[in-house]
C-alpha atoms as a PDB file:
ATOM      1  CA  UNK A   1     241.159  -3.750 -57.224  1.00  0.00           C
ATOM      2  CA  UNK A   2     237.839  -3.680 -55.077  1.00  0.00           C
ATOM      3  CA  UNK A   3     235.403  -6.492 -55.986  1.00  0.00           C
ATOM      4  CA  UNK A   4     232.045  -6.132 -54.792  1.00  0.00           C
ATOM      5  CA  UNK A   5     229.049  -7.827 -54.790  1.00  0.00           C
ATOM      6  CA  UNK A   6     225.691  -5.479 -55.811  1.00  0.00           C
ATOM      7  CA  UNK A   7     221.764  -4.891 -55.671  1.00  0.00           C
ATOM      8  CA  UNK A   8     220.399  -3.115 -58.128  1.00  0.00           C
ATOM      9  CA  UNK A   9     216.629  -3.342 -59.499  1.00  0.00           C
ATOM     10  CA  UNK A  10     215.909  -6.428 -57.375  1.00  0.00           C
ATOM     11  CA  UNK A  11     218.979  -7.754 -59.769  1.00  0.00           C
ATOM     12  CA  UNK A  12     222.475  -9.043 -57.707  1.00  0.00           C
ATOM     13  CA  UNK A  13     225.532  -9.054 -59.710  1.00  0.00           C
ATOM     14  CA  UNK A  14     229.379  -8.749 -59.190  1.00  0.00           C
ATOM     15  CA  UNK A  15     231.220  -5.847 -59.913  1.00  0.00           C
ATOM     16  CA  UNK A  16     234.304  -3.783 -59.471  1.00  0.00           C
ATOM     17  CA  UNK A  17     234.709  -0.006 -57.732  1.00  0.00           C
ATOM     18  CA  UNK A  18     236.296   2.481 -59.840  1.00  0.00           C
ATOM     19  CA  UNK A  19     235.829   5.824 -58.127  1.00  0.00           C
ATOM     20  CA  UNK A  20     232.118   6.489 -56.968  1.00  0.00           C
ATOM     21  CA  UNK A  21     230.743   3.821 -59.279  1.00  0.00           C
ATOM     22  CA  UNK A  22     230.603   0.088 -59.714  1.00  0.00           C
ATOM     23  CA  UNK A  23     231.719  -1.797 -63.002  1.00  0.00           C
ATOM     24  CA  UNK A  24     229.237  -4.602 -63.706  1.00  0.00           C
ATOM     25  CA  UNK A  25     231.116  -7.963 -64.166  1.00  0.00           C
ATOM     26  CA  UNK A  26     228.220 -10.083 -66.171  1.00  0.00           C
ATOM     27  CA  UNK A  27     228.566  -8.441 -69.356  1.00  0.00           C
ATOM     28  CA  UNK A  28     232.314  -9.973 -68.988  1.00  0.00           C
ATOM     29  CA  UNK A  29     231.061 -13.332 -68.483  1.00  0.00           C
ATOM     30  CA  UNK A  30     230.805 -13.080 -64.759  1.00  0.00           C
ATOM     31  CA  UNK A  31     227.589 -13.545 -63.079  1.00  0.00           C
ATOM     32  CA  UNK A  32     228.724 -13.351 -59.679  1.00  0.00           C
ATOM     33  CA  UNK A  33     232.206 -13.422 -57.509  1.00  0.00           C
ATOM     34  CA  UNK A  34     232.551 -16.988 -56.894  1.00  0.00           C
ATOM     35  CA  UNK A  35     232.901 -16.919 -60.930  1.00  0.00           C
ATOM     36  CA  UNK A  36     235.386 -14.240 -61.417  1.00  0.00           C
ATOM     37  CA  UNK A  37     237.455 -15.279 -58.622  1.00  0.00           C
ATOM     38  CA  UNK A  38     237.462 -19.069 -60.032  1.00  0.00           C
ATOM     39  CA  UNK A  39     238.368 -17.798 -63.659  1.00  0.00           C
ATOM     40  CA  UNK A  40     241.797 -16.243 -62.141  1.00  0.00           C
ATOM     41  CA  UNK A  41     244.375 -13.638 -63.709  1.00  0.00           C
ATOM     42  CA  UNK A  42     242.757 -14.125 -66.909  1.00  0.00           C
ATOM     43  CA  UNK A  43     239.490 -12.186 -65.671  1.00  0.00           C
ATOM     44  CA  UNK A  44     241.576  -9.812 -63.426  1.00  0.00           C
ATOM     45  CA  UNK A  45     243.229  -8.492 -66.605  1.00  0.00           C
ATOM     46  CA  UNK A  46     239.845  -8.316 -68.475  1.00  0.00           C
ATOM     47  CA  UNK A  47     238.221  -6.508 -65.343  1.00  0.00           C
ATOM     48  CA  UNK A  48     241.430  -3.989 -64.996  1.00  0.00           C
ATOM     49  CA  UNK A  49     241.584  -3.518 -69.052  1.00  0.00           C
ATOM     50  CA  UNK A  50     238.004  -2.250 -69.008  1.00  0.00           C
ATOM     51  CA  UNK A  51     238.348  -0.309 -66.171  1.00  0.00           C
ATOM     52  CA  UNK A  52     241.039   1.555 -67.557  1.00  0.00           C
ATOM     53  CA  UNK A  53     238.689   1.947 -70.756  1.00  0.00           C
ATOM     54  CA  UNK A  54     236.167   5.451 -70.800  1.00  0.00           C
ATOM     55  CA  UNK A  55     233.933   3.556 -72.370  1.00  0.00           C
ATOM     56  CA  UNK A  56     233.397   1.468 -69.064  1.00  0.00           C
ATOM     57  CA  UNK A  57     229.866   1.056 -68.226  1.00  0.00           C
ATOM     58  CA  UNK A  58     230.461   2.434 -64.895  1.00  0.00           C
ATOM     59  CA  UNK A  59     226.947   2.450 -62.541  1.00  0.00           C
ATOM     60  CA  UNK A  60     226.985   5.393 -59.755  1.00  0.00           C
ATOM     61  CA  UNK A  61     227.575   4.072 -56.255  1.00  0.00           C
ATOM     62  CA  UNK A  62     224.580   5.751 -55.109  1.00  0.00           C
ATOM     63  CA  UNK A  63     221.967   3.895 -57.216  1.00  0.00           C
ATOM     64  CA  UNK A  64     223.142   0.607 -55.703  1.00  0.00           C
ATOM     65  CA  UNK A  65     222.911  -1.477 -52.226  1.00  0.00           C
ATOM     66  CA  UNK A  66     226.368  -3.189 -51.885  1.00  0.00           C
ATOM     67  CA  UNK A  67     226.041  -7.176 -50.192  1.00  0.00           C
ATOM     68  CA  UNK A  68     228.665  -9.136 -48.987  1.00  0.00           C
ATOM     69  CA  UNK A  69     231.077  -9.435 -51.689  1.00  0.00           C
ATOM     70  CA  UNK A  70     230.364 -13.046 -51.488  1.00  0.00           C
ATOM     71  CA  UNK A  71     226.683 -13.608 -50.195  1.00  0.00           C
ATOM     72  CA  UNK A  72     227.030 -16.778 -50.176  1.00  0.00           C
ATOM     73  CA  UNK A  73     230.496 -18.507 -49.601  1.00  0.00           C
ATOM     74  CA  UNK A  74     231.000 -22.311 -49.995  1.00  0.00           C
ATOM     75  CA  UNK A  75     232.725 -22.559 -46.533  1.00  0.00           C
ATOM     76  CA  UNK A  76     233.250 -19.701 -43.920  1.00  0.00           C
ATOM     77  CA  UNK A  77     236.180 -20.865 -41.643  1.00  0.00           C
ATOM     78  CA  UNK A  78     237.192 -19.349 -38.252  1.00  0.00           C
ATOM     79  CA  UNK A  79     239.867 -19.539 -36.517  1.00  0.00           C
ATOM     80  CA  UNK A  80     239.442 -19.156 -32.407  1.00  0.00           C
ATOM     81  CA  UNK A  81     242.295 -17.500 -30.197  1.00  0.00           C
ATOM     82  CA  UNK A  82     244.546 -16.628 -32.885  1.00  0.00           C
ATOM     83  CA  UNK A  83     245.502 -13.414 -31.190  1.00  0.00           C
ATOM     84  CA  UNK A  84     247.949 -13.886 -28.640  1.00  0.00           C
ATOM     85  CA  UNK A  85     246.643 -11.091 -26.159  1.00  0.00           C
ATOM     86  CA  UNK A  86     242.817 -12.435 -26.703  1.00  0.00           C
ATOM     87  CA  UNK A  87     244.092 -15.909 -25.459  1.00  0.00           C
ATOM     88  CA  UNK A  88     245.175 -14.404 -22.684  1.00  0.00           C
ATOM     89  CA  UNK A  89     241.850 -12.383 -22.038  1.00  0.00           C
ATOM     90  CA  UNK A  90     240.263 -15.262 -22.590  1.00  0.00           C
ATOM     91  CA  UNK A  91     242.345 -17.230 -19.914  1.00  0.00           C
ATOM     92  CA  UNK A  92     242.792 -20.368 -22.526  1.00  0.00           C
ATOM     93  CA  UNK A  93     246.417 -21.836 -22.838  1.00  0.00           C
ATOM     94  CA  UNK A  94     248.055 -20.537 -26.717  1.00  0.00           C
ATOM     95  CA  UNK A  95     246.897 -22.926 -28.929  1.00  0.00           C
ATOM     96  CA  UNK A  96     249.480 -25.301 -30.830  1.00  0.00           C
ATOM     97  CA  UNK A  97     247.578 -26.305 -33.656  1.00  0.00           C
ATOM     98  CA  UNK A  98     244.459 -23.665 -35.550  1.00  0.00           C
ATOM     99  CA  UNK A  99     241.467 -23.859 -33.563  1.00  0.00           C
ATOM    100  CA  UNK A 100     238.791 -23.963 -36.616  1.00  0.00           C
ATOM    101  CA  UNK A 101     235.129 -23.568 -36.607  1.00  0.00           C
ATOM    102  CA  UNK A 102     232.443 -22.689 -38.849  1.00  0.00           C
ATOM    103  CA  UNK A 103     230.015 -20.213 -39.811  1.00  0.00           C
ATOM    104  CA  UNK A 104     227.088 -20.859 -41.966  1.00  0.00           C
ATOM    105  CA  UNK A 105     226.507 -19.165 -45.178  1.00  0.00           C
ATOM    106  CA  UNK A 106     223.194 -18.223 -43.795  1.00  0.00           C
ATOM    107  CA  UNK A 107     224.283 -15.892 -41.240  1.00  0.00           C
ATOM    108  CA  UNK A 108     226.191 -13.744 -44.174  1.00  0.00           C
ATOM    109  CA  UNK A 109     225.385  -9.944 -44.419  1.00  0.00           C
ATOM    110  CA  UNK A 110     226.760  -7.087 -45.902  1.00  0.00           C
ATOM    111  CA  UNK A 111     227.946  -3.696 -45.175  1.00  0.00           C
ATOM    112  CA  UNK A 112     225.063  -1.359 -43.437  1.00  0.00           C
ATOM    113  CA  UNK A 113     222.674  -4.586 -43.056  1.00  0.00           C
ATOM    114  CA  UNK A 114     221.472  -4.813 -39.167  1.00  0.00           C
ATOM    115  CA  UNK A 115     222.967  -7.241 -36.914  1.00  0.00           C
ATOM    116  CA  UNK A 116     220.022  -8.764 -35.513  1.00  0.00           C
ATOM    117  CA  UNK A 117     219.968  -9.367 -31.760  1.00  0.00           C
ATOM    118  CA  UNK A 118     218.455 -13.239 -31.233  1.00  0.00           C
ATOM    119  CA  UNK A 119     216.103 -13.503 -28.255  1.00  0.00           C
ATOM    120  CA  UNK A 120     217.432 -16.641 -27.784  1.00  0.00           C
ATOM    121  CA  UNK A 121     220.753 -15.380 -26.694  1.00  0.00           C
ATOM    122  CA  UNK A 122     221.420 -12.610 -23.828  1.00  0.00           C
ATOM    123  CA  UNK A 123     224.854 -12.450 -24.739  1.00  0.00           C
ATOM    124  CA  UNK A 124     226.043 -11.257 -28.002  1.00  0.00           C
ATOM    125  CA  UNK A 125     229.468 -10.147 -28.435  1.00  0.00           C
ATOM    126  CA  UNK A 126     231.451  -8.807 -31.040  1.00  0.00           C
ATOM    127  CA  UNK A 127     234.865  -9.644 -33.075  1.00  0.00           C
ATOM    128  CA  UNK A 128     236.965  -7.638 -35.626  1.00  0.00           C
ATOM    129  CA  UNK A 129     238.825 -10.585 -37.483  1.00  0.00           C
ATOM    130  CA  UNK A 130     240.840  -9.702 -41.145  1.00  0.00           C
ATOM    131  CA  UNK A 131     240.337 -12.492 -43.350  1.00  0.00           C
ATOM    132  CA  UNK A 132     241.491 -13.705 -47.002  1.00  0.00           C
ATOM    133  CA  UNK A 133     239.555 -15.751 -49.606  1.00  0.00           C
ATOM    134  CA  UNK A 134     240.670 -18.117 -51.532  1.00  0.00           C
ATOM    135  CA  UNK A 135     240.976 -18.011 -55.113  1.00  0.00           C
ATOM    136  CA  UNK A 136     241.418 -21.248 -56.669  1.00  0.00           C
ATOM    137  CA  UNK A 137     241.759 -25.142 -55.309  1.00  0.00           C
ATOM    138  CA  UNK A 138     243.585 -25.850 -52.535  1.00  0.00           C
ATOM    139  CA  UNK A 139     244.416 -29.730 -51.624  1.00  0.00           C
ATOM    140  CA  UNK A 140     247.951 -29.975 -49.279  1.00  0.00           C
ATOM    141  CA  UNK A 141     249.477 -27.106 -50.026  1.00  0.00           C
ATOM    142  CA  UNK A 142     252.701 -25.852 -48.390  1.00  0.00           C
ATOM    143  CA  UNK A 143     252.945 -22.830 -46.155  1.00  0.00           C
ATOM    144  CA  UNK A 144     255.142 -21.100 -48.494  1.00  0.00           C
ATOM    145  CA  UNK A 145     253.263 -21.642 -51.517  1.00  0.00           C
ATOM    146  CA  UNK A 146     249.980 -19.639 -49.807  1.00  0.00           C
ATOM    147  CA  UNK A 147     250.316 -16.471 -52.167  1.00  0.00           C
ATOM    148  CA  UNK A 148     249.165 -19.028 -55.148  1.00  0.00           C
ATOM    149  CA  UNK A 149     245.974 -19.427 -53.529  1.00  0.00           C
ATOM    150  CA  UNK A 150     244.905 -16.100 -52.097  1.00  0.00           C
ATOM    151  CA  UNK A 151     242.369 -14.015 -53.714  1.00  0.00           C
ATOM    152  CA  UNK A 152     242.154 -11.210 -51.194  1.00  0.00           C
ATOM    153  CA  UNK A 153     241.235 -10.054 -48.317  1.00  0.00           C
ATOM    154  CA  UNK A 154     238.464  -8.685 -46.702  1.00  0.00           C
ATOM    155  CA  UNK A 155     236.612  -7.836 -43.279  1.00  0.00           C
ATOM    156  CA  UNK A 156     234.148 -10.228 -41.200  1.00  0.00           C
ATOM    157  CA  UNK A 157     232.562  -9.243 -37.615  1.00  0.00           C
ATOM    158  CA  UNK A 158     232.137 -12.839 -36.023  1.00  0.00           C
ATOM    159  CA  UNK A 159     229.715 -11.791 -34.045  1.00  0.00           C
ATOM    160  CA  UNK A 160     228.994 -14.512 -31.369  1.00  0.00           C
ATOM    161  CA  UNK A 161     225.968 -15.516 -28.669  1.00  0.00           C
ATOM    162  CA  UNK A 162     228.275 -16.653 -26.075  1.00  0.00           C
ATOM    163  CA  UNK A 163     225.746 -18.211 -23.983  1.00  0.00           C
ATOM    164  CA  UNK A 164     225.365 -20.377 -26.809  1.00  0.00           C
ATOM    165  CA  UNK A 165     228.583 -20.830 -27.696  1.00  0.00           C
ATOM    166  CA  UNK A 166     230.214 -21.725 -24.601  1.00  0.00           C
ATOM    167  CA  UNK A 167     227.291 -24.147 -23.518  1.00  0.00           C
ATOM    168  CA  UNK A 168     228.897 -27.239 -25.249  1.00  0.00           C
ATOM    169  CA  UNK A 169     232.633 -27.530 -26.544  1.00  0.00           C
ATOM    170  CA  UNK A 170     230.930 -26.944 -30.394  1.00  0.00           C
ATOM    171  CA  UNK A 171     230.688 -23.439 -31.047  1.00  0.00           C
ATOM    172  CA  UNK A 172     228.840 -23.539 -34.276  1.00  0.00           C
ATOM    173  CA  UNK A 173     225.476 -22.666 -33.414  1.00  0.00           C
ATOM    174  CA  UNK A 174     226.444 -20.089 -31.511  1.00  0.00           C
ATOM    175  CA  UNK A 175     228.242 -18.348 -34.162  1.00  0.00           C
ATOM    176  CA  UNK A 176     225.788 -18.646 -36.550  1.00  0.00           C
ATOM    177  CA  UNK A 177     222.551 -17.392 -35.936  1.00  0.00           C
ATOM    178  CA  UNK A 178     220.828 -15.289 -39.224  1.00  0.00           C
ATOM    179  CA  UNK A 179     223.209 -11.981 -39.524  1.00  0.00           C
ATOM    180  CA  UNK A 180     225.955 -12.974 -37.467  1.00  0.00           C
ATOM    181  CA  UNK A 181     228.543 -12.833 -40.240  1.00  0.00           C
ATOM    182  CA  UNK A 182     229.063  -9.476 -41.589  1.00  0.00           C
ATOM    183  CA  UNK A 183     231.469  -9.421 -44.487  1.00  0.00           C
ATOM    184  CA  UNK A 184     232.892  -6.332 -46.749  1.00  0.00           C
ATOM    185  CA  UNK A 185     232.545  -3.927 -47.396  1.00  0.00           C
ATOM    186  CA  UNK A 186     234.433  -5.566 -50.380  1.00  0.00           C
ATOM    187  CA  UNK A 187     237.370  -7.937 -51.622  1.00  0.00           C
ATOM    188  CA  UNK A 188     240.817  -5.992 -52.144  1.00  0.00           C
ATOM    189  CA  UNK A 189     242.790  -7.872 -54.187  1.00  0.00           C
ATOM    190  CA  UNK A 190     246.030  -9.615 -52.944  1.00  0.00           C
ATOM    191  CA  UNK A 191     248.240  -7.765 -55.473  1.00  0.00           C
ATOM    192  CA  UNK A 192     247.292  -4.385 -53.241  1.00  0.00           C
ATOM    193  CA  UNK A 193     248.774  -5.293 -49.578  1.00  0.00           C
ATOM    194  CA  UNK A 194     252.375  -6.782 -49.989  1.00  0.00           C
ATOM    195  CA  UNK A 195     251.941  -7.965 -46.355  1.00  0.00           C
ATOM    196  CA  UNK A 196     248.906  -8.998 -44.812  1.00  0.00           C
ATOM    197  CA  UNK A 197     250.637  -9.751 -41.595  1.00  0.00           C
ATOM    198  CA  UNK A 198     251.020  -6.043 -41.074  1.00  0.00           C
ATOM    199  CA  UNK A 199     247.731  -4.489 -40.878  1.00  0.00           C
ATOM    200  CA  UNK A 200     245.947  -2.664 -38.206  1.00  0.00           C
ATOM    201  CA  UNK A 201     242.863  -3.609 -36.697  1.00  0.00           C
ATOM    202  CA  UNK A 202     240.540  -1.602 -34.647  1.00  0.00           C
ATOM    203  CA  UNK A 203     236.615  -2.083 -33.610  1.00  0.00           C
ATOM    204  CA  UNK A 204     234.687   0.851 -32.644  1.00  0.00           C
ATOM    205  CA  UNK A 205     230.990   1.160 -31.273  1.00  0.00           C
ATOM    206  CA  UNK A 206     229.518   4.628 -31.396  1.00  0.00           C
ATOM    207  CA  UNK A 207     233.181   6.373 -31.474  1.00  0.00           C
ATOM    208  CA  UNK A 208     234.316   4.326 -28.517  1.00  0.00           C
ATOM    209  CA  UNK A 209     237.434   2.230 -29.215  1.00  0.00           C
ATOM    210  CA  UNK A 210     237.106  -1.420 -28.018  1.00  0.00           C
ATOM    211  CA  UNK A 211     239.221  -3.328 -30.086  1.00  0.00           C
ATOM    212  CA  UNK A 212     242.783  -2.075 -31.850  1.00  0.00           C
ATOM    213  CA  UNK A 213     245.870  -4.334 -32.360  1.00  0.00           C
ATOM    214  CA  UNK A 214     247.725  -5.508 -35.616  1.00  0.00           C
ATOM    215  CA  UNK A 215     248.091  -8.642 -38.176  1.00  0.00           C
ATOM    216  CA  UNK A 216     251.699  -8.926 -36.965  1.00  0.00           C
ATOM    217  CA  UNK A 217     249.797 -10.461 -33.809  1.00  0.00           C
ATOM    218  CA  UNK A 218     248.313 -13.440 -35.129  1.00  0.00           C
ATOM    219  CA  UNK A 219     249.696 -16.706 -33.898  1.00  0.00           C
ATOM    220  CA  UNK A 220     249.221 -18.768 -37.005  1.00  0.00           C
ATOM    221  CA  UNK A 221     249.344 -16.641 -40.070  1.00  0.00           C
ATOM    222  CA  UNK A 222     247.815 -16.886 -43.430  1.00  0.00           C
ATOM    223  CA  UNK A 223     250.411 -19.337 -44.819  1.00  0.00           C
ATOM    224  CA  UNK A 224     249.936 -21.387 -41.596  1.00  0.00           C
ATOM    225  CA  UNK A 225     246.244 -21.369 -41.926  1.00  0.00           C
ATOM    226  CA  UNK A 226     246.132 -22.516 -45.888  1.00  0.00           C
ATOM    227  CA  UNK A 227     248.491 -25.231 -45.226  1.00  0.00           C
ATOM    228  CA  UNK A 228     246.902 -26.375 -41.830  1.00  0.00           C
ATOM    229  CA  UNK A 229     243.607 -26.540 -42.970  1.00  0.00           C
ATOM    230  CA  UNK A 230     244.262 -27.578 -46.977  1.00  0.00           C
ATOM    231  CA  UNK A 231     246.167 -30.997 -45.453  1.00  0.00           C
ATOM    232  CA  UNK A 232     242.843 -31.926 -44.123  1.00  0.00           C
ATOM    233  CA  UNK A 233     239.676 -30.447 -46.190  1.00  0.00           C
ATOM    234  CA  UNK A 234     240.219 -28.896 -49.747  1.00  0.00           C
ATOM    235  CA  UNK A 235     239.423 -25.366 -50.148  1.00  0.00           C
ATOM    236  CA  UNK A 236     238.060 -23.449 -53.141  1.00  0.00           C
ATOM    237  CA  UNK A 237     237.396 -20.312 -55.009  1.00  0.00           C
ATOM    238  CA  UNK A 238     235.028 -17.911 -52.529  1.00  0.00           C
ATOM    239  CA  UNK A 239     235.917 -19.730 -49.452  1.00  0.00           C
ATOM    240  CA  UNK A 240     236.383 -17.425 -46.485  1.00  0.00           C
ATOM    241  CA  UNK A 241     238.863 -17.843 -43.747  1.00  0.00           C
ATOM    242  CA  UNK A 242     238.799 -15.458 -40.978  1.00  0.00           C
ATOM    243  CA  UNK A 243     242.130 -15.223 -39.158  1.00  0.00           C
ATOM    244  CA  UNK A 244     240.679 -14.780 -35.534  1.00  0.00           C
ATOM    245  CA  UNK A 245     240.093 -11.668 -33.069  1.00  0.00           C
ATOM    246  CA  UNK A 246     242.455  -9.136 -30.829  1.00  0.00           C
ATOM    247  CA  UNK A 247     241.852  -8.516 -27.500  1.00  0.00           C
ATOM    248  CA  UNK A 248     238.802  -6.417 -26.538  1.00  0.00           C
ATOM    249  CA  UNK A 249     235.907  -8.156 -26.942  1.00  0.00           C
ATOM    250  CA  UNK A 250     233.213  -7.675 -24.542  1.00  0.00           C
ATOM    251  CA  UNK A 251     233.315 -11.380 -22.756  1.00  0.00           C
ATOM    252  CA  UNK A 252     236.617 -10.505 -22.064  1.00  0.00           C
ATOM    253  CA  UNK A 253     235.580  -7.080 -20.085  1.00  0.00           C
ATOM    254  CA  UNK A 254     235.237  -6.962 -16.748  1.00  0.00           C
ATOM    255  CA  UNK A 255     232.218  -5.880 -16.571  1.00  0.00           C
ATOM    256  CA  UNK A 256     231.459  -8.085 -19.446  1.00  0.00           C
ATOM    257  CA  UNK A 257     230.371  -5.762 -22.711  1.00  0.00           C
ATOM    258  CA  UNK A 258     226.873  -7.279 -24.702  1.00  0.00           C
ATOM    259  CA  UNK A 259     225.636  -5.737 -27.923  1.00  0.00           C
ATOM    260  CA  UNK A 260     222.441  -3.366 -27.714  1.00  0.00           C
ATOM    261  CA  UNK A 261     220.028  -2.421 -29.879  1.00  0.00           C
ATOM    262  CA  UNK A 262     220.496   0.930 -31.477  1.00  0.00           C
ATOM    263  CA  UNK A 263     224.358   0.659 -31.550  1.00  0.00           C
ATOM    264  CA  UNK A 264     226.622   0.560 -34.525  1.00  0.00           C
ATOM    265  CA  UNK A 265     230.158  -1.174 -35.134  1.00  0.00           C
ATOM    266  CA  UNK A 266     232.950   0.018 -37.488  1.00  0.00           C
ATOM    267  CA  UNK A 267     235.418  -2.479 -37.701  1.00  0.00           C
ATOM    268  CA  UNK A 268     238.648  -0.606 -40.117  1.00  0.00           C
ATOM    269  CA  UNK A 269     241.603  -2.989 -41.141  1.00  0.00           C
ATOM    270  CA  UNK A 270     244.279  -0.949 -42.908  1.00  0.00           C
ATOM    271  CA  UNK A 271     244.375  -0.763 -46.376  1.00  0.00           C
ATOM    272  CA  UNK A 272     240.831  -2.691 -46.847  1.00  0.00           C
ATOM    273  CA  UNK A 273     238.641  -0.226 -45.582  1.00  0.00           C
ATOM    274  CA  UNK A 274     235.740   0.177 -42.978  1.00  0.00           C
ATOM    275  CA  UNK A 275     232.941  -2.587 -42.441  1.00  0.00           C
ATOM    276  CA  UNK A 276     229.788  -0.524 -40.764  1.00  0.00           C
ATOM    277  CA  UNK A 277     226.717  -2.540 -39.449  1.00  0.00           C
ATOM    278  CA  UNK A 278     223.703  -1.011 -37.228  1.00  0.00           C
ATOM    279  CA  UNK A 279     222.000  -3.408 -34.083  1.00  0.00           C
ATOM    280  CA  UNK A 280     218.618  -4.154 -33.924  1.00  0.00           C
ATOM    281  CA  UNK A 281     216.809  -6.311 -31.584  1.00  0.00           C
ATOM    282  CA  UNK A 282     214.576  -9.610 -33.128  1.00  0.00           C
ATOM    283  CA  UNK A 283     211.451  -8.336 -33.628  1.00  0.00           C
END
């Protein structure tokens, strides 16, 4: 199951793909995702029951704007050099505990919404990162308990000023300016990937491969991640935590690689699908 977030009429709602159209969640009680993914298997079983009903109220894809499925996520957590060949690019030691940062809500897009070059930065970079949301409460839980508490998964670009970034030791600013966290295109559900930890991963600007490795890679996985970070802050329904980026990115380039107006990223993760976002400069 695909669950989307929508713009339709000046109206947002939640909703669920079936084919070339959207199924509306609110008339089941669910006014956005945070909702539905809160209410649990009960609403997944509602959602898939009326999708499998030709009655559905089904709205065509092409009279809608799809948003991040969650526009506006209580936490966004990141995880830095979680990639074993990016810590390497990046000429930082492998980390021995989860490197976690933060991205503001604010910064949230969706797919096709323009990455916005800041004029305060000279530097903006790029970063395909798989992540998973959570689905209900999450206070010390144990690794192997992490399929309790996982949603789905979905795509972020944590795109980065790295001028900013790397000015102090806190990288928070400089991951979040407006539009520098592009989410989507959509939240598959967990029940559709068996193994998370097995997915490729590629970023491509204008056809040109840049970034292309696999889940398999990541240093601390998802069940590593929930219990790491649920020992120390709890975590709930919509939260977003983005497992970290492969090799490629363009500080790691020699010559280093910025972002330029005009261009446009795919980033593709197997078995979720294809997050597409145009680059504009600040006007």
């Amino acid at each position: 199951m695909r669950v989307v977030t929508f713009s339709k009429d000046k109206t947002i709602d939640a909703g669920i793909l079936r084919g070339d159209g959207v199924l509306p969640l609110r008339p089941l009680g669910y006014a956005d995702t945070i909702s539905f993914i809160a209410a649990g298997r009960a609403a997944l079983d509602t959602a898939r029951t009326k999708l499998d009903t030709s009655d559905a109220s089904i709205i065509p894809l092409t009279s809608v704007q799809l948003l991040a499925p969650v526009p506006k996520p209580g936490k966004i957590l990141c995880v830095g050099l979680n990639y074993r060949d990016h810590a390497i690019e990046s000429k930082m030691e492998l980390p021995k505990v989860p490197t976690i940062f933060v991205k503001f809500s604010s910064a949230v897009i969706g797919p096709d919404a323009p990455i916005v070059l800041p004029k305060a930065s000279t530097q903006p970079d790029y970063e395909a990162e798989f992540a998973f949301v959570i689905g209900k409460h999450a206070k010390n839980v144990h690794r192997d308990e992490w399929r309790d508490y996982v949603f789905g998964y979905t795509i972020v670009n944590d795109v980065s000023a790295r001028d900013v970034q790397l000015a102090t030791t806190q990288w928070n600013l400089g991951k979040s300016f407006d539009t520098f966290a592009p989410i989507g295109p959509y939240i598959v559900t967990a029940d559709e990937i068996s193994d998370p930890h097995a997915l490729d991963i590629k970023l491509s600007i204008g056809g040109e491969t840049l970034q292309h490795s696999n889940t398999r890679h990541l240093i601390f996985g998802v069940g590593d991640l929930v219990e790491h970070i649920s020992r120390i802050i709890p975590l709930e329904p919509g939260d977003i935590i983005s497992t970290g980026t492969p090799a490629g990115v363009g500080l790691g380039r020699n010559p280093k690689r910025w972002l330029k107006p005009g261009e446009e990223i795919a980033i593709e993760i197997e078995k979720i699908g294809t997050l597409h976002n145009p680059v504009i400069a600040e006007a």
